[in-house]
C-alpha atoms as a PDB file:
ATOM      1  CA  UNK A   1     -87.839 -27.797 -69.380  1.00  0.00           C
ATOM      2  CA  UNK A   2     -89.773 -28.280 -66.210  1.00  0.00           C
ATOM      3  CA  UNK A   3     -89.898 -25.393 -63.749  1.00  0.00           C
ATOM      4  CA  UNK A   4     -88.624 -26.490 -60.414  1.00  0.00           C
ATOM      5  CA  UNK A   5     -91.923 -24.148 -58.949  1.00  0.00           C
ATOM      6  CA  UNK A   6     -94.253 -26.299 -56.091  1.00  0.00           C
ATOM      7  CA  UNK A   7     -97.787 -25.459 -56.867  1.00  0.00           C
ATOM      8  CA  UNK A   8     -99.557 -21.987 -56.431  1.00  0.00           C
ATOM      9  CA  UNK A   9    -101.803 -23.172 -54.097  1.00  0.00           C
ATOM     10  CA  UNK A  10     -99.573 -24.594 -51.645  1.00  0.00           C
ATOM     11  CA  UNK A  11     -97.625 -20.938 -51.938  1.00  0.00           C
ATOM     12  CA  UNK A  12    -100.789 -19.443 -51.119  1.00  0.00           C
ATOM     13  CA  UNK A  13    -101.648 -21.907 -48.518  1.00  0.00           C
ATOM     14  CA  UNK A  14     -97.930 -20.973 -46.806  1.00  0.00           C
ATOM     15  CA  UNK A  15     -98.470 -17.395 -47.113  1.00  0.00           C
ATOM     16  CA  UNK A  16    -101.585 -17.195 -45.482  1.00  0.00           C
ATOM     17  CA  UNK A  17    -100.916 -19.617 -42.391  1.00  0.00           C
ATOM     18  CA  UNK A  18     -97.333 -17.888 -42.404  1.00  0.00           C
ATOM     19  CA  UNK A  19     -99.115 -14.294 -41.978  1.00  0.00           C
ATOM     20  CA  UNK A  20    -101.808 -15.925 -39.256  1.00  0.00           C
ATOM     21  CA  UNK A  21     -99.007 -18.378 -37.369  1.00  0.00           C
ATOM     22  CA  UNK A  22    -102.693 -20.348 -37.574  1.00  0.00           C
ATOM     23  CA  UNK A  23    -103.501 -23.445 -40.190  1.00  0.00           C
ATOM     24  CA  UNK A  24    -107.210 -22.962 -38.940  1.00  0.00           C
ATOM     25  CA  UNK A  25    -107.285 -19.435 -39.729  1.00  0.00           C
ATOM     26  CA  UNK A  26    -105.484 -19.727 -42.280  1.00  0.00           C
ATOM     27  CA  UNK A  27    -108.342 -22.541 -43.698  1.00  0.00           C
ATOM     28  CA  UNK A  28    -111.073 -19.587 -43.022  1.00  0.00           C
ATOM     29  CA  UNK A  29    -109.645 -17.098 -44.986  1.00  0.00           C
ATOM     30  CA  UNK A  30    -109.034 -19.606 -48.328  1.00  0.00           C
ATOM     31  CA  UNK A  31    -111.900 -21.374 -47.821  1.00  0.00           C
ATOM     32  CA  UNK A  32    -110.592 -24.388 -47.360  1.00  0.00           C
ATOM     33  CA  UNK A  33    -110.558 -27.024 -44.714  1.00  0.00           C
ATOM     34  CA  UNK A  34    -107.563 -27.078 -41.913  1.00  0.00           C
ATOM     35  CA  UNK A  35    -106.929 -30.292 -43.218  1.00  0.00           C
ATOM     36  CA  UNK A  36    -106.398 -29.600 -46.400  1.00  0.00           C
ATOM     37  CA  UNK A  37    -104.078 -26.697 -45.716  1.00  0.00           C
ATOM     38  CA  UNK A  38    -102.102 -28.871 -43.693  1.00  0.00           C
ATOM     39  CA  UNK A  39    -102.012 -31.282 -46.131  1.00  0.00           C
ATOM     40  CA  UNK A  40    -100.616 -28.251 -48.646  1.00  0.00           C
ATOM     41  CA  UNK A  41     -97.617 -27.120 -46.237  1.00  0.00           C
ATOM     42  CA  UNK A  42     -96.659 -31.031 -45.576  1.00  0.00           C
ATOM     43  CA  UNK A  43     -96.537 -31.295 -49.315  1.00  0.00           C
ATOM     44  CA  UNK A  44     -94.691 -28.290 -49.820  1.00  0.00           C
ATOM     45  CA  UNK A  45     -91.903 -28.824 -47.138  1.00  0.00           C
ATOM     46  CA  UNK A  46     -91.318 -32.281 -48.965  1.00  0.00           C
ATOM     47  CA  UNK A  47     -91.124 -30.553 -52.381  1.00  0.00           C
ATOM     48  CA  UNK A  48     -88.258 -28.368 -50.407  1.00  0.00           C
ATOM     49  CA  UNK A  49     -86.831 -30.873 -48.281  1.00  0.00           C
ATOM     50  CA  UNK A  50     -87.139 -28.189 -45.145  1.00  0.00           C
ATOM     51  CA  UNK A  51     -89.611 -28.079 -41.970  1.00  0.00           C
ATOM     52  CA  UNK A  52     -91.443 -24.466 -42.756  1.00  0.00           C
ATOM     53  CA  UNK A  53     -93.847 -24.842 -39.418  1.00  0.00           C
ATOM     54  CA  UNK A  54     -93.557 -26.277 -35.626  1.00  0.00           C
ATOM     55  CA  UNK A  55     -96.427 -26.791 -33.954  1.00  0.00           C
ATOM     56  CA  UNK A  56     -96.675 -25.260 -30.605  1.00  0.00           C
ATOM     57  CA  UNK A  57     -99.699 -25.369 -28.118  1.00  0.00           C
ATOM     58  CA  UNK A  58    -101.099 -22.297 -29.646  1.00  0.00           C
ATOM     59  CA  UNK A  59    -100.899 -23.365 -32.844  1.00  0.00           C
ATOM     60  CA  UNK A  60     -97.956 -23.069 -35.404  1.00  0.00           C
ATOM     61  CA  UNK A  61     -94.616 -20.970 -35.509  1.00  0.00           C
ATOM     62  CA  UNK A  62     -92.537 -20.284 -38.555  1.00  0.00           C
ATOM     63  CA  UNK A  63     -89.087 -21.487 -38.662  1.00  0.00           C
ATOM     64  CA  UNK A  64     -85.880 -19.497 -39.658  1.00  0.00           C
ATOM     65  CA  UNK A  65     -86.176 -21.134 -43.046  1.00  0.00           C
ATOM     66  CA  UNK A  66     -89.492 -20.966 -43.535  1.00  0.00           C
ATOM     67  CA  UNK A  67     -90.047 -17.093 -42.437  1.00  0.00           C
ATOM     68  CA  UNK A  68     -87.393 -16.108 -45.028  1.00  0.00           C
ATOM     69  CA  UNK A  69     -89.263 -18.179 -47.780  1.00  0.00           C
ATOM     70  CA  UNK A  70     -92.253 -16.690 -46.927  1.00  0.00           C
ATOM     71  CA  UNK A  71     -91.284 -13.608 -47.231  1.00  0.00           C
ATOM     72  CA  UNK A  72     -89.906 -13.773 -50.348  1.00  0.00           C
ATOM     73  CA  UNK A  73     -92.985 -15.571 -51.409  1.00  0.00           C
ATOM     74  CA  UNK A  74     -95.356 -12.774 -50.548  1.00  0.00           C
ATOM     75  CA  UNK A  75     -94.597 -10.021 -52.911  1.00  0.00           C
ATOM     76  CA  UNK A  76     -94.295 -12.527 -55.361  1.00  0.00           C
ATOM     77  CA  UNK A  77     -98.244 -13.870 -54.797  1.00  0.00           C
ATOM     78  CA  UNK A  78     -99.043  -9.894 -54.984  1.00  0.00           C
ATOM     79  CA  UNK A  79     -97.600  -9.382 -57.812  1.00  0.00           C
ATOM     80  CA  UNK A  80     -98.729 -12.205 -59.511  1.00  0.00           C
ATOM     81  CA  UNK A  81    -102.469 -11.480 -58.579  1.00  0.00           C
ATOM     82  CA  UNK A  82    -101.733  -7.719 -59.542  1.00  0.00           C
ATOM     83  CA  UNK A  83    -100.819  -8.713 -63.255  1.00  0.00           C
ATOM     84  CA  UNK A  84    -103.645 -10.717 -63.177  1.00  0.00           C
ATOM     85  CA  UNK A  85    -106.026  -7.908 -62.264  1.00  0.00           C
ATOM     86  CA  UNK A  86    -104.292  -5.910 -64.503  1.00  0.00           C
ATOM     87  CA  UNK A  87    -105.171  -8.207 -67.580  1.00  0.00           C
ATOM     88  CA  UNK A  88    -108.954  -8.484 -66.543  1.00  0.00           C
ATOM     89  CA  UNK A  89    -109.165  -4.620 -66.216  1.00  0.00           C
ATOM     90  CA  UNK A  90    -111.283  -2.983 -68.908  1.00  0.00           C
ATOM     91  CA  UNK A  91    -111.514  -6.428 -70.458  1.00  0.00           C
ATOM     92  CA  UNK A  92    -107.396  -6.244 -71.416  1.00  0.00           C
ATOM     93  CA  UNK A  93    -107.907  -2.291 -73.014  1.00  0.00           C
ATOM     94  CA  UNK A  94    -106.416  -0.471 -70.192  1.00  0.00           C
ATOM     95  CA  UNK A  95    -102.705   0.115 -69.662  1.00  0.00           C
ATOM     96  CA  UNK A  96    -101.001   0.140 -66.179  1.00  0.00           C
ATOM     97  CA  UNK A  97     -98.201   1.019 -64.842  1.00  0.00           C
ATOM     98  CA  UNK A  98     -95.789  -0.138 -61.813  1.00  0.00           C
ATOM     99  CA  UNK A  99     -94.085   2.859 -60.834  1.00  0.00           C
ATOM    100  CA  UNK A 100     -91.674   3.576 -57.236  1.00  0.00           C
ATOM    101  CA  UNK A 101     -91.326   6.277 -55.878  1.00  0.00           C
ATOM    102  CA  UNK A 102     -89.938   7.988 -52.900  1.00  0.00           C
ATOM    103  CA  UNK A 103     -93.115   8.580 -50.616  1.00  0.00           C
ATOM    104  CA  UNK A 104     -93.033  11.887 -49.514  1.00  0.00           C
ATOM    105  CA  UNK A 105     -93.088  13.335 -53.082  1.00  0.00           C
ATOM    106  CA  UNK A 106     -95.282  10.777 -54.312  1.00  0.00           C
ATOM    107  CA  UNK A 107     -98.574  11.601 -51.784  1.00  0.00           C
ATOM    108  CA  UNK A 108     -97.771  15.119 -51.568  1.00  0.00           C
ATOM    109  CA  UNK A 109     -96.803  16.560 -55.368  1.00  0.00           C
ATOM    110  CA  UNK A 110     -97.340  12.739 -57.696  1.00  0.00           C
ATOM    111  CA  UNK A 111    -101.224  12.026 -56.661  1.00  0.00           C
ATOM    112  CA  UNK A 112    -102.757  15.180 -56.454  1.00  0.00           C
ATOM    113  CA  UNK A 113    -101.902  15.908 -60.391  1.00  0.00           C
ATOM    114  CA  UNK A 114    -102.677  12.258 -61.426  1.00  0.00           C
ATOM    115  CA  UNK A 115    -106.444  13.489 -62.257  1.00  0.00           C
ATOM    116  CA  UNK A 116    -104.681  15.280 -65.001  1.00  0.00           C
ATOM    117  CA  UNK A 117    -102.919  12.296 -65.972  1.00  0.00           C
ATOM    118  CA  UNK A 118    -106.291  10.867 -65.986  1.00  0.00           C
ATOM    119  CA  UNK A 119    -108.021  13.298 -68.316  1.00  0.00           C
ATOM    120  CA  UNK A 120    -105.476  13.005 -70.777  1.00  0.00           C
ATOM    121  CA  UNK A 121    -104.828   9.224 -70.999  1.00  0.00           C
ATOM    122  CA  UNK A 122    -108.042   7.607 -68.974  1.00  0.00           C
ATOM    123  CA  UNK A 123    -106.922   4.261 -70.038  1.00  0.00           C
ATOM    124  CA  UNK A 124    -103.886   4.408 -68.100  1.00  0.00           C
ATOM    125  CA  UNK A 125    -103.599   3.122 -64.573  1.00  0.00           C
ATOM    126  CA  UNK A 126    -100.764   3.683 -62.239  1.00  0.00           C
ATOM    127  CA  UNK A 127     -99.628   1.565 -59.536  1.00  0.00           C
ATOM    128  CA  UNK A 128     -97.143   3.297 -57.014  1.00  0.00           C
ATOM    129  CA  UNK A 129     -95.185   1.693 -54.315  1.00  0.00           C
ATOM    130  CA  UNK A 130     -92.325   3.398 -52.147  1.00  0.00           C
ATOM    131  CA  UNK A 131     -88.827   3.223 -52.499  1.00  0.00           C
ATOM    132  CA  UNK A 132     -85.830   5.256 -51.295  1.00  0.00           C
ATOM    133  CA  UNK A 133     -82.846   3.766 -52.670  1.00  0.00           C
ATOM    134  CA  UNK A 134     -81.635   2.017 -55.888  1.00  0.00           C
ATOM    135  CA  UNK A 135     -83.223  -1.162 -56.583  1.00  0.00           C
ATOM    136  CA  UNK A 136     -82.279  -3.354 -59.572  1.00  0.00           C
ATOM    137  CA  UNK A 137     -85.013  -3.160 -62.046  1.00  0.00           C
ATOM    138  CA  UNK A 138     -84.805  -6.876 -62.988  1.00  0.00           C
ATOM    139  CA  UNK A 139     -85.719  -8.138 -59.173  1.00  0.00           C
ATOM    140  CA  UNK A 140     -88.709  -6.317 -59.296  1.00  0.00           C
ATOM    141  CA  UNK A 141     -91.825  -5.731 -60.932  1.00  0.00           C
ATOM    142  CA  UNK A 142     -91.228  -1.735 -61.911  1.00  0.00           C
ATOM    143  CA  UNK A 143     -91.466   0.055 -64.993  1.00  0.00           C
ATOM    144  CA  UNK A 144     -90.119   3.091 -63.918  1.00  0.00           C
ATOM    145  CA  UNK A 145     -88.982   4.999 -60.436  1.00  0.00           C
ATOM    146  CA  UNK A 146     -89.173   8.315 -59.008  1.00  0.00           C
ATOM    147  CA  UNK A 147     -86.017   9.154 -57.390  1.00  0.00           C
ATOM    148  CA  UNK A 148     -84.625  12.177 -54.958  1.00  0.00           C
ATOM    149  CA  UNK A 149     -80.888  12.611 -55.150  1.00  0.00           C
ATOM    150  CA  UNK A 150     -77.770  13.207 -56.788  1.00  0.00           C
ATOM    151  CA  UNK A 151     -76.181  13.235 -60.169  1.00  0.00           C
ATOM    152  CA  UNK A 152     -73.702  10.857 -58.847  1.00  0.00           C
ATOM    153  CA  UNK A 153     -76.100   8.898 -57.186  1.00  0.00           C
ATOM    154  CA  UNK A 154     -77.778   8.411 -60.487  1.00  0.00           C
ATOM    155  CA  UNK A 155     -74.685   7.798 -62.397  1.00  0.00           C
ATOM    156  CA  UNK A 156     -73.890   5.019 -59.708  1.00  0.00           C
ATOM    157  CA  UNK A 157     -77.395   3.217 -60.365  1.00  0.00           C
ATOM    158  CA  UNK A 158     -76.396   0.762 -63.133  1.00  0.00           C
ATOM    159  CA  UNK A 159     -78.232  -0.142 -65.912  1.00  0.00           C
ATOM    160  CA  UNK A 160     -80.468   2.689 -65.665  1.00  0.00           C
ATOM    161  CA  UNK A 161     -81.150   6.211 -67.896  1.00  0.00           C
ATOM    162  CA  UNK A 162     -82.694   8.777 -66.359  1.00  0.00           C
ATOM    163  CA  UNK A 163     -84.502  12.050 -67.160  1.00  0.00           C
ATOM    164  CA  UNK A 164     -84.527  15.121 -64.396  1.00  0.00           C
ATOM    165  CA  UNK A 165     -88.133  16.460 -63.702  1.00  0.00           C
ATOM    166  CA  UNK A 166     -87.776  19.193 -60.799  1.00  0.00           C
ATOM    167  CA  UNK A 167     -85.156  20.582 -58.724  1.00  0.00           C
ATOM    168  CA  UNK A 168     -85.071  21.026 -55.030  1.00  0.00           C
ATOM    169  CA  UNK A 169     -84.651  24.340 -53.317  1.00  0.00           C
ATOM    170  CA  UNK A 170     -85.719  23.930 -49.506  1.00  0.00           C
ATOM    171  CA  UNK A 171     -87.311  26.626 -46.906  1.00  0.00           C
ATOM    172  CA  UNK A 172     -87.437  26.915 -43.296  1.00  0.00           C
ATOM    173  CA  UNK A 173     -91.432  26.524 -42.376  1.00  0.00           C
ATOM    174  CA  UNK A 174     -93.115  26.820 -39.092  1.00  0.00           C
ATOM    175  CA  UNK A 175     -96.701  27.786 -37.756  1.00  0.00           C
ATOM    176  CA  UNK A 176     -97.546  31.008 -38.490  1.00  0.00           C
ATOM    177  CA  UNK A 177     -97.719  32.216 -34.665  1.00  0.00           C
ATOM    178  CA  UNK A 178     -94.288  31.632 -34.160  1.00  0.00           C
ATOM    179  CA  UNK A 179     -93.528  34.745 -36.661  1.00  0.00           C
ATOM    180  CA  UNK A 180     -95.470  36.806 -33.588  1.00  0.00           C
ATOM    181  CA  UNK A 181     -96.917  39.364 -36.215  1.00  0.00           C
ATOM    182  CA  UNK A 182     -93.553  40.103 -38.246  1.00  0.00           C
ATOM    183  CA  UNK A 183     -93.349  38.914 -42.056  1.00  0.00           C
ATOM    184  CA  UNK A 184     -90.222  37.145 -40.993  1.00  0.00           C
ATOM    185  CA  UNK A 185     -87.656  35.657 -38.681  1.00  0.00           C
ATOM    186  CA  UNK A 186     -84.362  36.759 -38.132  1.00  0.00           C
ATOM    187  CA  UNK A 187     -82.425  33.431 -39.158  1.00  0.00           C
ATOM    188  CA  UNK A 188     -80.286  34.421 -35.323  1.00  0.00           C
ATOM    189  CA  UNK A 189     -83.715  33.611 -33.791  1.00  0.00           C
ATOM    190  CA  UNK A 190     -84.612  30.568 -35.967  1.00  0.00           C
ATOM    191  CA  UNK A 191     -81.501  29.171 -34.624  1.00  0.00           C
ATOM    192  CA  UNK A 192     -82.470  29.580 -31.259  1.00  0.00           C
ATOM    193  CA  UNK A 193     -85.819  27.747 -32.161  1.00  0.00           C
ATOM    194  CA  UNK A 194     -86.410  24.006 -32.019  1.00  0.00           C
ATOM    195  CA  UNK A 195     -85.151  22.648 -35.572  1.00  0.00           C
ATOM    196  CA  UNK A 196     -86.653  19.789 -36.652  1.00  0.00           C
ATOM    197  CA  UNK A 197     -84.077  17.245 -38.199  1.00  0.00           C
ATOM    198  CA  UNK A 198     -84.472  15.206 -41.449  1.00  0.00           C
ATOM    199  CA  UNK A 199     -82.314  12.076 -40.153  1.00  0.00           C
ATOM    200  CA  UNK A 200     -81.572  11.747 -44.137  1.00  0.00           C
ATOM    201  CA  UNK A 201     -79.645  14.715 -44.801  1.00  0.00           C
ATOM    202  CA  UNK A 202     -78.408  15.242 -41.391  1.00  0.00           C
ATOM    203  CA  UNK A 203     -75.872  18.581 -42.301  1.00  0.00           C
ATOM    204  CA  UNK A 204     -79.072  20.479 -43.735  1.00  0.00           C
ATOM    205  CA  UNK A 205     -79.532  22.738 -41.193  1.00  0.00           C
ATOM    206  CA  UNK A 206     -75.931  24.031 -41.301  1.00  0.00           C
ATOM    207  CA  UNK A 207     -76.161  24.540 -44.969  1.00  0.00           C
ATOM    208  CA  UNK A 208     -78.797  26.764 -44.612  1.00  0.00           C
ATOM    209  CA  UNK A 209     -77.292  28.703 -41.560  1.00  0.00           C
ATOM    210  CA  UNK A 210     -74.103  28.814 -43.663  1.00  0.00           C
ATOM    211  CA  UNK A 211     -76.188  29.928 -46.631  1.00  0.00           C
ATOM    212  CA  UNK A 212     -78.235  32.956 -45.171  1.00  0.00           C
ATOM    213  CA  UNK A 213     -74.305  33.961 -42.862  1.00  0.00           C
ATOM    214  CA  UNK A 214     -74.491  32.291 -39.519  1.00  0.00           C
ATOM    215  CA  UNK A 215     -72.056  30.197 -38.213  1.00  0.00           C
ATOM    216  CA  UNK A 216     -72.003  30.947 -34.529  1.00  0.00           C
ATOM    217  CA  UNK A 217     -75.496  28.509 -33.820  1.00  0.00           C
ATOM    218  CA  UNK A 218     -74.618  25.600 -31.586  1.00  0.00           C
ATOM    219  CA  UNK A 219     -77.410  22.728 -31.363  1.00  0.00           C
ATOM    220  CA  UNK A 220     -78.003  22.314 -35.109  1.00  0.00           C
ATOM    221  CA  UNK A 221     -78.563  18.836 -34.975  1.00  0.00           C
ATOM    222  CA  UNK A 222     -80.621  18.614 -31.576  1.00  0.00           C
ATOM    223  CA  UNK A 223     -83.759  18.753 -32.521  1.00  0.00           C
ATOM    224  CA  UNK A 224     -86.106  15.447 -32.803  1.00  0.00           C
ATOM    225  CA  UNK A 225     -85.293  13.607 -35.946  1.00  0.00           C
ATOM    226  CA  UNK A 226     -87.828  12.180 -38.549  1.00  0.00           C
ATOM    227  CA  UNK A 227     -86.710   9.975 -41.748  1.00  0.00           C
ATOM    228  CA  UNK A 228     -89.266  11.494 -44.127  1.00  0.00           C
ATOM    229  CA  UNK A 229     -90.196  15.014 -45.111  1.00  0.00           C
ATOM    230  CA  UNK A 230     -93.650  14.254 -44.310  1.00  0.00           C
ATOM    231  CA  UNK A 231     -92.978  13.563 -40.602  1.00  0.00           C
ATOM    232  CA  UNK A 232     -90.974  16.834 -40.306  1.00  0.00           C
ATOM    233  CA  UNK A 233     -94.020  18.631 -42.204  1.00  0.00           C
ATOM    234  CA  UNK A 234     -96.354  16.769 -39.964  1.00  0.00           C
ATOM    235  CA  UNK A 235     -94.160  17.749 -36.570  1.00  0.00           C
ATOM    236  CA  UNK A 236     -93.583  21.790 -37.688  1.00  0.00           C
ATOM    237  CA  UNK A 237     -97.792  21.485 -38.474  1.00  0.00           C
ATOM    238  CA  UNK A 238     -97.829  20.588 -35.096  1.00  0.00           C
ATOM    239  CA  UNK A 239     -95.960  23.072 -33.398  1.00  0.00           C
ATOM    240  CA  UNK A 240     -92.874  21.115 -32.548  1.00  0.00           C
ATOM    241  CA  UNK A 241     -90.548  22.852 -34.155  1.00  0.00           C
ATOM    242  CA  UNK A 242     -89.377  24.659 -37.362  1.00  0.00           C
ATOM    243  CA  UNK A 243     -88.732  22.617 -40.612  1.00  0.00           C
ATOM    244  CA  UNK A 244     -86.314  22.893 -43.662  1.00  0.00           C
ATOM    245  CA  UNK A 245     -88.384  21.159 -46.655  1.00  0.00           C
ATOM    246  CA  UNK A 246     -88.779  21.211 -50.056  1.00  0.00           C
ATOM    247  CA  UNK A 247     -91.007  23.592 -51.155  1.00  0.00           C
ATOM    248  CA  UNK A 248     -92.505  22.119 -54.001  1.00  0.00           C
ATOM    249  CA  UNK A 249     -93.808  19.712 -50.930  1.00  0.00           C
ATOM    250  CA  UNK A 250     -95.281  21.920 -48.558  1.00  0.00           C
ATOM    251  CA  UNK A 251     -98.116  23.527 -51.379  1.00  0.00           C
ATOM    252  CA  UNK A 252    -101.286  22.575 -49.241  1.00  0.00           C
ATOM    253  CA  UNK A 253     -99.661  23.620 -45.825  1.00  0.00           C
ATOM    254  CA  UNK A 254     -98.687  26.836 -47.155  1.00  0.00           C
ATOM    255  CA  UNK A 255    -101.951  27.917 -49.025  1.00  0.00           C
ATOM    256  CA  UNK A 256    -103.667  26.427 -46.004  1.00  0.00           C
ATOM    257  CA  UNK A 257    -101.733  28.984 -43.944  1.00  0.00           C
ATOM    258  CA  UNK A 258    -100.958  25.886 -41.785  1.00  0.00           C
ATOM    259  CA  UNK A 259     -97.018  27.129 -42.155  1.00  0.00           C
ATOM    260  CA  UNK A 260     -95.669  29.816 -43.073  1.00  0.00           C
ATOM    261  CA  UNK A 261     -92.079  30.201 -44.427  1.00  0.00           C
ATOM    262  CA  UNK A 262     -89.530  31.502 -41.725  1.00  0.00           C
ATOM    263  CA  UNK A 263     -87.129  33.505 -43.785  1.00  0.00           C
ATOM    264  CA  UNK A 264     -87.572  32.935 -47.104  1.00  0.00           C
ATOM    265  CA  UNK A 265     -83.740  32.531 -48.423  1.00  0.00           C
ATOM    266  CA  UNK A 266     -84.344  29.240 -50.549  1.00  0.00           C
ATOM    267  CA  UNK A 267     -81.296  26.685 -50.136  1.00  0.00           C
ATOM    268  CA  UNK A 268     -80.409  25.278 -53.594  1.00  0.00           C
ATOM    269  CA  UNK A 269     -80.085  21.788 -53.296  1.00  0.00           C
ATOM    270  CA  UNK A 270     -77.917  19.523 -55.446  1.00  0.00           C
ATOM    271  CA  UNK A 271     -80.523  17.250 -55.296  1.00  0.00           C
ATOM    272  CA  UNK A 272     -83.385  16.505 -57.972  1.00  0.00           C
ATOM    273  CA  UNK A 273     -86.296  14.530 -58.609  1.00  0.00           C
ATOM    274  CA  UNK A 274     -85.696  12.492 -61.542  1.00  0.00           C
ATOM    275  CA  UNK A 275     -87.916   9.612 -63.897  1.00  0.00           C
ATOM    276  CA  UNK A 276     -85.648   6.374 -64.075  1.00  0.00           C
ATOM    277  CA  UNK A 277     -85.909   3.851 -66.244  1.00  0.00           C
ATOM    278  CA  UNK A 278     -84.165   0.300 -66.906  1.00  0.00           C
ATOM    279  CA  UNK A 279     -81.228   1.222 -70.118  1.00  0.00           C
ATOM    280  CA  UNK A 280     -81.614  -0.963 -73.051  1.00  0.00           C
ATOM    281  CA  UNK A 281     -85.525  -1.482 -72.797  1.00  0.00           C
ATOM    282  CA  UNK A 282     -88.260  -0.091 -75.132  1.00  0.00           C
ATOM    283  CA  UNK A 283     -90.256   1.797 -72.930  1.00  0.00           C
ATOM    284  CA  UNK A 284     -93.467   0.826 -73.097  1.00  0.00           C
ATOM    285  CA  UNK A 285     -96.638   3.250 -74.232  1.00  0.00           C
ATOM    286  CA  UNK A 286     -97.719   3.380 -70.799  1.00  0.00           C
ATOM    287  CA  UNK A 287     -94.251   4.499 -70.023  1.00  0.00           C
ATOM    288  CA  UNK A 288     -93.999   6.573 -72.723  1.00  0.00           C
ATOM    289  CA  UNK A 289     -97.199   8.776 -72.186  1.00  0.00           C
ATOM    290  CA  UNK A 290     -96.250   9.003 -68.100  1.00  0.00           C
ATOM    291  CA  UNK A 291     -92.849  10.252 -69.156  1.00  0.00           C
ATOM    292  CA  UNK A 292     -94.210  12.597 -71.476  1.00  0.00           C
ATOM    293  CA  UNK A 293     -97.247  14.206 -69.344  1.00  0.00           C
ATOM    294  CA  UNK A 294     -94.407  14.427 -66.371  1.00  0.00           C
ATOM    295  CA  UNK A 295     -92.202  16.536 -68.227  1.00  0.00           C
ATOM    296  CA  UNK A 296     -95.126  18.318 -69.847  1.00  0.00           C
ATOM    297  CA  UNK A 297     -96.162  19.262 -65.926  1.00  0.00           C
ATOM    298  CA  UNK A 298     -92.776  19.608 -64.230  1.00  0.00           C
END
C-alpha cells in the first residue's frame, strides 16, 4: 500500500523556511535556489490541500495550519537524520541509545558517570533528551526514560515496567558564609532566611520544617520560585537564598565548598529515580547493558 507521505525534501524544504519565516534563506541554508524551494512548499500545500505560507512584505509568515504541521514535522526530520547517523556510526558496529530523562539529574549525577559507561561498553552511544512527565513510548523515539516520582505515579504510566535506581532524601544547602563560623543552623533561623522554592513540589519546605519540629514559620512559600533543581542550586550558589535539594545532586557544589548543608536532618522523600521501559518489548542489548551498569552504579 502506498504511504500517503509528500516527499522528504519538500518536508525539509518546509522546515527550514518555517524556522527562517524566509524562502531565500531558507534556499541558502539547503543549497538550493529560492525558486526551487518555492516550488517545494507550492507542491506540498497541494499534496495537503492547505495554504502553509502568506507572503508578507518581509517575506513569508506561517499560517495556523501550517505552524502546527511544522512543528510536528521537525522532530520527526531529527529523528529521522539521527537514525540515520546512527546507522553510519562505526560503519553499523556501534549501538545507541535514545534515552529521557528528567534534566536536572541527567547533567548533574547521569553524564558525569557515563565515562564509566564508556569503559565498559565503548560501543555504546547514548542519546539523552529531557522529559518531566509521562510520555507514551510509542509517539516517540525512546528506548528507555529516567523518571523522578512516585510509586503511584509509576503505576499510573501505562504500558510501562519499571526498575527503581536511587532514592531521594533532600537537604537544606546554602553558601557557606551564611553558617557565620558555626557547623550549623538552627532550623528557627533557616526559617527566617530567604527559602528558595522548587515551584514542583511546592509543600517541601513545610515538610522539612515539620520534619526537624517547627511549625510556627510563616512565609514558607515566599521565596522566588524556580521549576528545576538546578535553578534553585544555581540561585542558593548565588547567594539568593537557602535551598532544599536532593543530595545525590548537589556532589560538585558540596565538595567544591560552593554550599554547605544548613542542618543536616535529611527529609526522606517518597520520591525515586527509576529506569522505565515500554512492557511487552524485548529490551534491546543496548538497553540491556545501560540497565545493567545503572543498577551496578546506583
Amino acid at each position: 500500500m502506498r504511504r500517503k507521505i509528500p516527499s522528504l525534501q519538500a518536508l525539509t524544504c518546509l522546515e527550514a523556511a518555517a524556522r527562517h519565516e524566509s524562502y531565500t534563506r531558507a534556499a541558502q541554508e539547503l543549497a538550493l535556489t529560492q525558486g526551487a524551494v518555492s516550488r517545494q512548499i507550492t507542491g506540498l500545500e497541494e499534496f495537503l490541500g492547505l495554504t502553509l505560507f502568506r507572503r508578507t512584505r518581509h517575506g513569508v509568515t506561517l499560517t495556523e495550519r501550517g505552524r502546527d504541521y511544522a512543528l510536528q514535522v521537525a522532530p520527526r526530520l531529527q529523528a529521522l537524520e539521527q537514525d540515520t547517523l546512527d546507522v553510519m556510526s562505526s560503519l553499523g558496529r556501534g549501538s545507541t541509545l535514545h534515552l529521557a530523562a528528567v534534566p536536572t539529574f541527567a547533567s548533574r549525577w547521569l553524564i558525569p558517570r557515563l565515562p564509566d559507561l564508556k569503559l565498559q561498553h565503548p560501543d555504546l552511544t547514548v542519546h539523552i533528551d529531557t522529559r518531566t512527565r509521562a510520555f507514551m513510548f510509542a509517539e516517540t523515539p525512546f528506548d528507555a526514560a529516567i523518571f523522578a516520582g512516585t510509586t503511584e505515579q509509576l503505576r499510573n504510566w501505562a504500558g510501562t515496567q519499571s526498575t527503581r535506581l536511587l532514592s531521594e532524601e533532600v537537604v537544606p544547602v546554602c553558601r557557606p558564609e551564611w553558617l557565620s563560623g558555626q557547623t550549623k543552623l538552627d532550623p528557627l533561623a533557616i526559617a527566617a532566611m530567604p527559602l528558595l522554592q522548587q515551584s514542583t513540589r511546592p509543600n517541601a519546605w513545610q515538610q522539612w520544617f515539620a520534619a526537624v519540629g517547627v511549625t510556627t514559620t510563616s512565609h514558607l512559600r515566599s521565596g522566588p520560585q524556580y521549576e528545576l533543581f538546578s535553578m534553585a542550586v544555581a540561585a542558593a550558589v548565588s547567594g539568593l537564598g537557602i535551598a532544599l535539594v536532593p543530595r545525590l545532586l548537589i556532589e560538585s557544589e558540596l565538595s567544591r565548598k560552593e554550599l554547605v548543608v544548613a542542618f543536616d536532618a535529611p527529609l526522606p522523600s517518597d520520591r525515586a529515580y527509576y529506569l522505565v521501559c515500554p512492557e511487552h518489548h524485548e529490551p534491546s542489548h543496548a538497553l540491556q547493558n545501560f540497565k545493567r551498569w545503572l543498577v551496578q552504579i546506583g
